[in-house]
Protein backbone atom coordinates (compact mmCIF):
# COMPACT_ATOMS: atom_id res chain seq x y z
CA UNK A 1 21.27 -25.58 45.59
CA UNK A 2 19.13 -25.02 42.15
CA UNK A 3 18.66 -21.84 40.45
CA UNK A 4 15.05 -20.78 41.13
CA UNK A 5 12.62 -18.95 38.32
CA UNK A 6 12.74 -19.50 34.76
CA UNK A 7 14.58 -21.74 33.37
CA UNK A 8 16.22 -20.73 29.86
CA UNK A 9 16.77 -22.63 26.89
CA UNK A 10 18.64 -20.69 24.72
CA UNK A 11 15.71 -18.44 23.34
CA UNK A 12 14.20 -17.35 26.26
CA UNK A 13 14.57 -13.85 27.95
CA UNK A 14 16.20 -12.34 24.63
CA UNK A 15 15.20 -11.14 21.29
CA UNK A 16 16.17 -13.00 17.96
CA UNK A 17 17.67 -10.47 15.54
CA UNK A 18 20.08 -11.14 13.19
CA UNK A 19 22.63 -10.84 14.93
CA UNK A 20 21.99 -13.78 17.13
CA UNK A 21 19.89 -16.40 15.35
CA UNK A 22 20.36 -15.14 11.48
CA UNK A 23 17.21 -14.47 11.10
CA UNK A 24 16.56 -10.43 10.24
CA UNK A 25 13.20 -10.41 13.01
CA UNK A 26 12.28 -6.69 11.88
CA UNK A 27 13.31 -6.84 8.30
CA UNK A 28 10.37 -9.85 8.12
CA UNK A 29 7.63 -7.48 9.96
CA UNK A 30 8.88 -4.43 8.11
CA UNK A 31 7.93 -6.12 4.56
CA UNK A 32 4.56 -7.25 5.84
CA UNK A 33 4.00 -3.99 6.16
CA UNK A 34 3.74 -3.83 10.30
CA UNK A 35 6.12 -3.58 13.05
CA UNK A 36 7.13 -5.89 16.12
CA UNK A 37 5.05 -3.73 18.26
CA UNK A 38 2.39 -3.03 16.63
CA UNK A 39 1.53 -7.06 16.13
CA UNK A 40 2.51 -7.55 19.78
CA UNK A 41 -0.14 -4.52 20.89
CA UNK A 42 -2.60 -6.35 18.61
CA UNK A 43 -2.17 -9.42 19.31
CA UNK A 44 -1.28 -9.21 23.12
CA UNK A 45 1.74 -11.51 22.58
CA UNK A 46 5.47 -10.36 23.95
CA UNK A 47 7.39 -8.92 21.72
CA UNK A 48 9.71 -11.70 22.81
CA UNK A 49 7.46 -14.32 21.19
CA UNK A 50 7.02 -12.51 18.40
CA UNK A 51 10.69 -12.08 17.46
CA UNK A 52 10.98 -15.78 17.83
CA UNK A 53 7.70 -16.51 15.49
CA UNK A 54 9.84 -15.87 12.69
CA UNK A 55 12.66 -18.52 13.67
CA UNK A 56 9.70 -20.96 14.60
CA UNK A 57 10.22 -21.43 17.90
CA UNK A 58 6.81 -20.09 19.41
CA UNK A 59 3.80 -22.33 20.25
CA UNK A 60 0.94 -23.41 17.78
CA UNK A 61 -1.40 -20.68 19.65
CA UNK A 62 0.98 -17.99 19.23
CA UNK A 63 1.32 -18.62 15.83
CA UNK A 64 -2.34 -18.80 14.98
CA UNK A 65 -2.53 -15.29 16.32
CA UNK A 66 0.41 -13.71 15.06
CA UNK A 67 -0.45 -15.17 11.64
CA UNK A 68 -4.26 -14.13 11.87
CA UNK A 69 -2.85 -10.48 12.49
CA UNK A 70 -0.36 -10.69 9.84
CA UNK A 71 -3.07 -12.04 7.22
CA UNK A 72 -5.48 -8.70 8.68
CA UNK A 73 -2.62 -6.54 7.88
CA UNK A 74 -2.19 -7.79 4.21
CA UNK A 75 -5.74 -7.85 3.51
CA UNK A 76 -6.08 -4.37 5.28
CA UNK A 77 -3.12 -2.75 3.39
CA UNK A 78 -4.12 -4.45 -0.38
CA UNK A 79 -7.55 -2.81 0.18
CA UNK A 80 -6.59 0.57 0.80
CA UNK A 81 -4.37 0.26 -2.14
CA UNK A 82 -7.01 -0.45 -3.88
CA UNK A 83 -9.35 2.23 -2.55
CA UNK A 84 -6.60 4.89 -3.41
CA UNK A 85 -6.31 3.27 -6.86
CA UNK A 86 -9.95 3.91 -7.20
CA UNK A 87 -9.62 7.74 -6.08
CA UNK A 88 -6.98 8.50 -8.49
CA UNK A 89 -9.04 6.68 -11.23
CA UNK A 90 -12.04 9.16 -10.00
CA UNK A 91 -9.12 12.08 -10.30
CA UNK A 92 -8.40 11.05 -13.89
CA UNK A 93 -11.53 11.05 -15.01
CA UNK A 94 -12.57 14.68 -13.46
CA UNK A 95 -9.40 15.88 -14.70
CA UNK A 96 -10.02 13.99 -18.57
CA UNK A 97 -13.33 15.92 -18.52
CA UNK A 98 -12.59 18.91 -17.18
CA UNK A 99 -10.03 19.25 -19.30
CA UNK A 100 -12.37 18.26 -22.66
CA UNK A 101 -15.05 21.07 -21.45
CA UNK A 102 -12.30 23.90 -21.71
CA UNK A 103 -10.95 22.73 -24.74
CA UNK A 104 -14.81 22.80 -26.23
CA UNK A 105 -15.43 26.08 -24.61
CA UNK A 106 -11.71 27.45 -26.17
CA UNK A 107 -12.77 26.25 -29.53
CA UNK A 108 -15.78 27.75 -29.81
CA UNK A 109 -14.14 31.04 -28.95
CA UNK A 110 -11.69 30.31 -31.15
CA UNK A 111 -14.19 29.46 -34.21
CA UNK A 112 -16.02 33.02 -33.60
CA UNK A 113 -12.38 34.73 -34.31
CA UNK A 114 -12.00 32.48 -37.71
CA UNK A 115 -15.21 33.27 -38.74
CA UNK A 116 -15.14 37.00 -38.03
CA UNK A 117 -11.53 37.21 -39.91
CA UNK A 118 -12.48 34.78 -42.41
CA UNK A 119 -9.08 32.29 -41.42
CA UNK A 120 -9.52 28.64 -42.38
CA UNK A 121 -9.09 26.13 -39.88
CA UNK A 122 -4.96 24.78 -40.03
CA UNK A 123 -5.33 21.69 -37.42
CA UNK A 124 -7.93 19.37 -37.18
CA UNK A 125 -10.52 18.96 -34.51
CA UNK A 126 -8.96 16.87 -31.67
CA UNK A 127 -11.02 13.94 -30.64
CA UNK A 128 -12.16 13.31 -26.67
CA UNK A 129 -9.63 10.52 -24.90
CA UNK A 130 -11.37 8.65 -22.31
CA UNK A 131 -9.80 7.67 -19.59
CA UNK A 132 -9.41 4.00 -20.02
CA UNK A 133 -7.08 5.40 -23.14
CA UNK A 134 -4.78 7.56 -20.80
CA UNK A 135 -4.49 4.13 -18.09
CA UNK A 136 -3.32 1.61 -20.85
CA UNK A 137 -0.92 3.84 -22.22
CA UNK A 138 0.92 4.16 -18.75
């Protein structure tokens, strides 16, 4: 008498790792920035299917979802990248300013006390760096 239920070929009713196909399954999610179960929670695919996505064994529907995901995640990630970039540029250019608005206000105390003692001036006046001056240098 036959077997009854699912038939398996192979890849069915088991993960592909490494281990069993040669294909590293998490490492691949891992460096698209995402994990197995998060794209399977997003996606609503197994986490079965999405193990074998990666050795190309799932079905052209699967892979148009797991790859729509994967290019969300990519997109999503580059942008807030990008967006923290642009904070830390905004940082730099508080701090740049900030920084030349004390060093006016300490000069001008400074140039009261040479005047009142009658001491000549030993270093030049330092010049205001702009921002875009501190980013190229890095």
């Amino acid at each position: 008498m036959a077997k009854r239920g699912r038939k398996t070929n192979g890849f069915r009713d088991e993960y592909l790792s490494y281990k069993n196909c040669g294909v590293d399954t998490a490492q691949f999610y891992y460096d698209m920035g995402t994990t197995i179960n998060q794209v399977s929670t997003k996606t609503g695919v197994c986490r079965e299917a999405i193990t074998r996505f990666v050795a190309n064994h799932t079905a052209a529907s699967t892979n148009e979802k797991i790859v729509s995901y994967l290019e969300e995640c990519i997109i999503s990630d580059y942008r807030d990248t990008i967006q923290e970039c642009r904070k830390q540029i905004d940082d730099i250019k508080k701090q740049t300013n900030d920084a030349w608005e004390i060093y006016l206000k300490r000069e001008e105390m400074l140039e009261e006390r040479r005047k009142k003692h009658h001491i000549n001036r030993l270093y030049p006046m330092e010049r205001q760096i702009r921002e875009e001056e501190i980013l190229e240098k890095k």
